[in-house]
C-alpha atoms as a PDB file:
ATOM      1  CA  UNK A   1      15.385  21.700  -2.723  1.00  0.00           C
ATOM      2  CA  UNK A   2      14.237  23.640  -5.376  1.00  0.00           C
ATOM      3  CA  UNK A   3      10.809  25.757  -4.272  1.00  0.00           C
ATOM      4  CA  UNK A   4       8.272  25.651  -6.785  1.00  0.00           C
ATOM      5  CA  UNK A   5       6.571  22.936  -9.154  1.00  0.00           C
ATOM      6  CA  UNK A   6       8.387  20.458 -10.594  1.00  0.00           C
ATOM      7  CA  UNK A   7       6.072  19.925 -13.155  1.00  0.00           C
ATOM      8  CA  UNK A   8       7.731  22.100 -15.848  1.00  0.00           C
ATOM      9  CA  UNK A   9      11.430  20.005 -15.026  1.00  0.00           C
ATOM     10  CA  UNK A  10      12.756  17.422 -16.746  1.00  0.00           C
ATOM     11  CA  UNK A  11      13.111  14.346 -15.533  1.00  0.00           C
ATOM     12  CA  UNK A  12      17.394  14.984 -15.415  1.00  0.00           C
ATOM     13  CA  UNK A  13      16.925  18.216 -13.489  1.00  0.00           C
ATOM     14  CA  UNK A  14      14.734  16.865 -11.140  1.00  0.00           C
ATOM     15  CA  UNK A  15      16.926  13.736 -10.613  1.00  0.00           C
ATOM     16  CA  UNK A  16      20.326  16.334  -9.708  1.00  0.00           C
ATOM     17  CA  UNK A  17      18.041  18.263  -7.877  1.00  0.00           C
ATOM     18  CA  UNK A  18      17.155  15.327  -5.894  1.00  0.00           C
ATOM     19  CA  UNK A  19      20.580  13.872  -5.681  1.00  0.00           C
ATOM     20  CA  UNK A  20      21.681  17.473  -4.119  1.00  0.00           C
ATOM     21  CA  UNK A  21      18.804  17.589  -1.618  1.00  0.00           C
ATOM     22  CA  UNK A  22      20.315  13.565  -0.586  1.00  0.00           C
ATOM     23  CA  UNK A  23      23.938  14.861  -0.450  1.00  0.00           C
ATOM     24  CA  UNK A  24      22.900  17.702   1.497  1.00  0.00           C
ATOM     25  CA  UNK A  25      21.010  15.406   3.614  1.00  0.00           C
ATOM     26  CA  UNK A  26      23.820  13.674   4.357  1.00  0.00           C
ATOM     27  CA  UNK A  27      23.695  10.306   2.667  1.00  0.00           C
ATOM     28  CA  UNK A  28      26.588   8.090   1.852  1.00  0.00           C
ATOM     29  CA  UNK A  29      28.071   8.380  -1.270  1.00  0.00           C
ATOM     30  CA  UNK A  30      27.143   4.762  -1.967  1.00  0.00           C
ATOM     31  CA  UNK A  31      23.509   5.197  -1.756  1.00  0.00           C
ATOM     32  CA  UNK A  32      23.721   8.741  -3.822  1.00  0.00           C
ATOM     33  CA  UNK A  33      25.436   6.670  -6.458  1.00  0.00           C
ATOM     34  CA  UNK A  34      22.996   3.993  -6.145  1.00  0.00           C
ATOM     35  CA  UNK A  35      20.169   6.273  -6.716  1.00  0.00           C
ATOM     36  CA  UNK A  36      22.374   8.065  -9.911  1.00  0.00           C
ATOM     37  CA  UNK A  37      22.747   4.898 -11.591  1.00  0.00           C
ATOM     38  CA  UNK A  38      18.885   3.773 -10.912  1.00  0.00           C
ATOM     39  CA  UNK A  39      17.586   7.420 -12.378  1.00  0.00           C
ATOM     40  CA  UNK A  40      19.748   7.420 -14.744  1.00  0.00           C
ATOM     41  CA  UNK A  41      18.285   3.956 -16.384  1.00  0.00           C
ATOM     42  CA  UNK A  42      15.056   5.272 -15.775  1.00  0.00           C
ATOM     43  CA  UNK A  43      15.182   8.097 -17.426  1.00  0.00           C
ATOM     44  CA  UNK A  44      17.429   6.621 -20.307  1.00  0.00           C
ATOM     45  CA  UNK A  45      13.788   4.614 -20.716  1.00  0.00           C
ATOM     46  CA  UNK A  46      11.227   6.969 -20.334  1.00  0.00           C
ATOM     47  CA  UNK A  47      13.229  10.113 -22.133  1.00  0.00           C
ATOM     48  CA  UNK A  48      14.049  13.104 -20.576  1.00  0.00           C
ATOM     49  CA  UNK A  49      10.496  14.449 -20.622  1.00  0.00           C
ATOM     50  CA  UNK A  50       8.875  16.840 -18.266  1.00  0.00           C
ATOM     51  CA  UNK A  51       7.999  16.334 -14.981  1.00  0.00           C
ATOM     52  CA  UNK A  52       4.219  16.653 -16.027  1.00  0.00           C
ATOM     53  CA  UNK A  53       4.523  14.090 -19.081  1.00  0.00           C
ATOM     54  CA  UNK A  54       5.333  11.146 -16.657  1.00  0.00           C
ATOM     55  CA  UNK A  55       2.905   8.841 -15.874  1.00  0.00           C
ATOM     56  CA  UNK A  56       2.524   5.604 -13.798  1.00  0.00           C
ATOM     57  CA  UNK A  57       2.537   3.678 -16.933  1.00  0.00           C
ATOM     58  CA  UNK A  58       6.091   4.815 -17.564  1.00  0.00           C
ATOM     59  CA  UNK A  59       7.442   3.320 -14.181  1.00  0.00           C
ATOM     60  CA  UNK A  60       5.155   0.161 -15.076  1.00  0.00           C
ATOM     61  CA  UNK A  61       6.774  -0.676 -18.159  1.00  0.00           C
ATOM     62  CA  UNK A  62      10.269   0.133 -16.982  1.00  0.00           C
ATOM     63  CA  UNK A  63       9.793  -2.327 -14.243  1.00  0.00           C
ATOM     64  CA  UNK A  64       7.948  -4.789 -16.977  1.00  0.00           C
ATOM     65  CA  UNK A  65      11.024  -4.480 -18.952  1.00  0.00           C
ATOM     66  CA  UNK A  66      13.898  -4.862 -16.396  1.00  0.00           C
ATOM     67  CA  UNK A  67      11.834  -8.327 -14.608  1.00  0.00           C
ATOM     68  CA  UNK A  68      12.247  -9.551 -18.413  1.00  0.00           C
ATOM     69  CA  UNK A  69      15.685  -9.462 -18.619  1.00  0.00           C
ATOM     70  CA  UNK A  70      17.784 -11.978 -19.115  1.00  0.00           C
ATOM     71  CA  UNK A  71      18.414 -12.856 -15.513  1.00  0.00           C
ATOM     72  CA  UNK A  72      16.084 -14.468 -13.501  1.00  0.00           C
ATOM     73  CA  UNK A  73      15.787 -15.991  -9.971  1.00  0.00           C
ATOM     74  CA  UNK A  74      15.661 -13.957  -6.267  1.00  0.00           C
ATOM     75  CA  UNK A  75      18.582 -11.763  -6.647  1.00  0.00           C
ATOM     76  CA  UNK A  76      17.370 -10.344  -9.894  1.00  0.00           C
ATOM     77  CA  UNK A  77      13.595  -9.930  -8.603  1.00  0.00           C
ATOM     78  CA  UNK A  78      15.153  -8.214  -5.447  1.00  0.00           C
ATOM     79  CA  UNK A  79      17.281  -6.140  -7.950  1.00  0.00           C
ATOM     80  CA  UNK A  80      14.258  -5.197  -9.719  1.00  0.00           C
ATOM     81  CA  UNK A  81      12.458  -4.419  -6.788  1.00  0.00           C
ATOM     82  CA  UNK A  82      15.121  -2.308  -5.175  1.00  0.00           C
ATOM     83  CA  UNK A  83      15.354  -0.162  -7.906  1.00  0.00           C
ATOM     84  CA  UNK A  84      11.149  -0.125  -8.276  1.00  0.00           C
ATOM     85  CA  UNK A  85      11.872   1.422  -4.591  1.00  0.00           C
ATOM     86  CA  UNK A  86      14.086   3.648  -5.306  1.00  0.00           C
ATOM     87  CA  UNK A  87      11.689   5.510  -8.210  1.00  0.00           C
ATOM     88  CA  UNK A  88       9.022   5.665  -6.221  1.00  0.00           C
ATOM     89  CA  UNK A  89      11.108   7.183  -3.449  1.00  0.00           C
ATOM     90  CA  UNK A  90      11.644   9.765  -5.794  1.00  0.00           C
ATOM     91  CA  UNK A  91       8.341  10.044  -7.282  1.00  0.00           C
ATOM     92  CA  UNK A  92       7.331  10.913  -4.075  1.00  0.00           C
ATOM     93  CA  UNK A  93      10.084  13.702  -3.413  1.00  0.00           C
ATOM     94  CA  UNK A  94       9.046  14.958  -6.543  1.00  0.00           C
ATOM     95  CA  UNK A  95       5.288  15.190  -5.680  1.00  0.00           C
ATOM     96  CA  UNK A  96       6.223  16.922  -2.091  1.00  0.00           C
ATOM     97  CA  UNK A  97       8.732  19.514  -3.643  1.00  0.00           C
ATOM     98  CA  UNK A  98       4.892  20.772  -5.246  1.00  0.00           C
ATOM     99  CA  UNK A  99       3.478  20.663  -2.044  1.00  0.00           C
ATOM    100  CA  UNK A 100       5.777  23.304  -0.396  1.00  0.00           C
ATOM    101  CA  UNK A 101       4.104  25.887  -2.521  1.00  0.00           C
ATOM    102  CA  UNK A 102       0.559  24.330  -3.098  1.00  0.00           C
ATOM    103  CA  UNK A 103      -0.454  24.778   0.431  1.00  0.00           C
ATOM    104  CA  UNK A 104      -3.845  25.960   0.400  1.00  0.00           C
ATOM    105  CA  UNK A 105      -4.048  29.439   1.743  1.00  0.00           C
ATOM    106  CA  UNK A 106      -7.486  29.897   3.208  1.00  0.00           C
ATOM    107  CA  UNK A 107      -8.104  26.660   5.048  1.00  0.00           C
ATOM    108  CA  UNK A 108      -4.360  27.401   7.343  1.00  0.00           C
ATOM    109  CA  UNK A 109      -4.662  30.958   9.416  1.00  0.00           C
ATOM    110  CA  UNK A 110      -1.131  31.132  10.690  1.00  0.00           C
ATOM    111  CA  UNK A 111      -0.724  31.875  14.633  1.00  0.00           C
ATOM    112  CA  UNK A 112      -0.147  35.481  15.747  1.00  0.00           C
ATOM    113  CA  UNK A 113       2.788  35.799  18.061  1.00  0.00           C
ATOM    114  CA  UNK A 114       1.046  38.277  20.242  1.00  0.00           C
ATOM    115  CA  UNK A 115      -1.852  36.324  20.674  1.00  0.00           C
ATOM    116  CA  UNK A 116       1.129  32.881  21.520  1.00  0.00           C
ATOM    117  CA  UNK A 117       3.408  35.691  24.128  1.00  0.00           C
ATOM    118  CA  UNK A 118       0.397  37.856  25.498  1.00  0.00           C
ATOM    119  CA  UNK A 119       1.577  37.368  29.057  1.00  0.00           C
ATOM    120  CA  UNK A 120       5.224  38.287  27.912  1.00  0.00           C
ATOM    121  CA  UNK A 121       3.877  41.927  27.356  1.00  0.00           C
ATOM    122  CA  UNK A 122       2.119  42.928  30.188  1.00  0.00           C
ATOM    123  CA  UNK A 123       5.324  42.288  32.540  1.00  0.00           C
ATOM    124  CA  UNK A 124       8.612  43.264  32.016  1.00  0.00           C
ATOM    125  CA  UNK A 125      11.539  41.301  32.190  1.00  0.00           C
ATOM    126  CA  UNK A 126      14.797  41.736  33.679  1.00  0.00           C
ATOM    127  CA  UNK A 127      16.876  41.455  30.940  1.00  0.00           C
ATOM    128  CA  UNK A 128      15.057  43.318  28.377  1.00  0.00           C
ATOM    129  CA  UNK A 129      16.219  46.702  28.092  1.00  0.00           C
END
């Protein structure tokens, strides 16, 4: 996970950085590959723009564009719709990674220990030394 914005990224760095959070997450190779393939089209589409520069038009038309391919019928809609799935899964990791560091800092006062372990202090315990 890279700490930080991902708003100054490209789309390619964000996509290995994404794949290496899933691989360290422990996903099967299959689905990592899956998601590498689906990315990878996407991004072949949009460009490898920043982070910022991508908009919800861009995953519109993509999708607009692969329901009028030449293949029609259930499995292509649920192909389609997989892979609409699987960019918005990542649109989403991509919008938490900012979220990590965009916490807003007056509105969360963060617990003092002492205040959590006050009883801990006044007695002494037996294997403390």
């Amino acid at each position: 996970m890279i700490l930080g914005s991902m708003k100054e990224v490209n789309l390619t760095r964000a996509k290995e950085i994404f794949l290496l959070d899933g691989c360290a997450a422990g996903w099967e190779a299959q689905a990592l590959s899956m998601y590498h393939g689906v990315l990878s089209s996407f991004i072949r589409f949009t460009g490898d723009i920043r982070v910022r520069q991508l908009t919800h038009e861009h995953v519109r038309f993509y999708i607009a564009n692969l329901s009028d391919g030449p293949s029609e019928g259930e499995e292509h809609d649920r192909l389609v719709m997989c892979q609409y799935a699987m960019i918005q899964s990542w649109l989403y990791w991509i919008n938490s990674q900012s979220l990590v560091n965009e916490r807003p800092g007056s509105s969360v006062e963060l617990p003092r220990l002492t205040n959590l372990f006050s009883s801990m202090r006044t007695r002494s315990l037996p294997y403390c030394a």
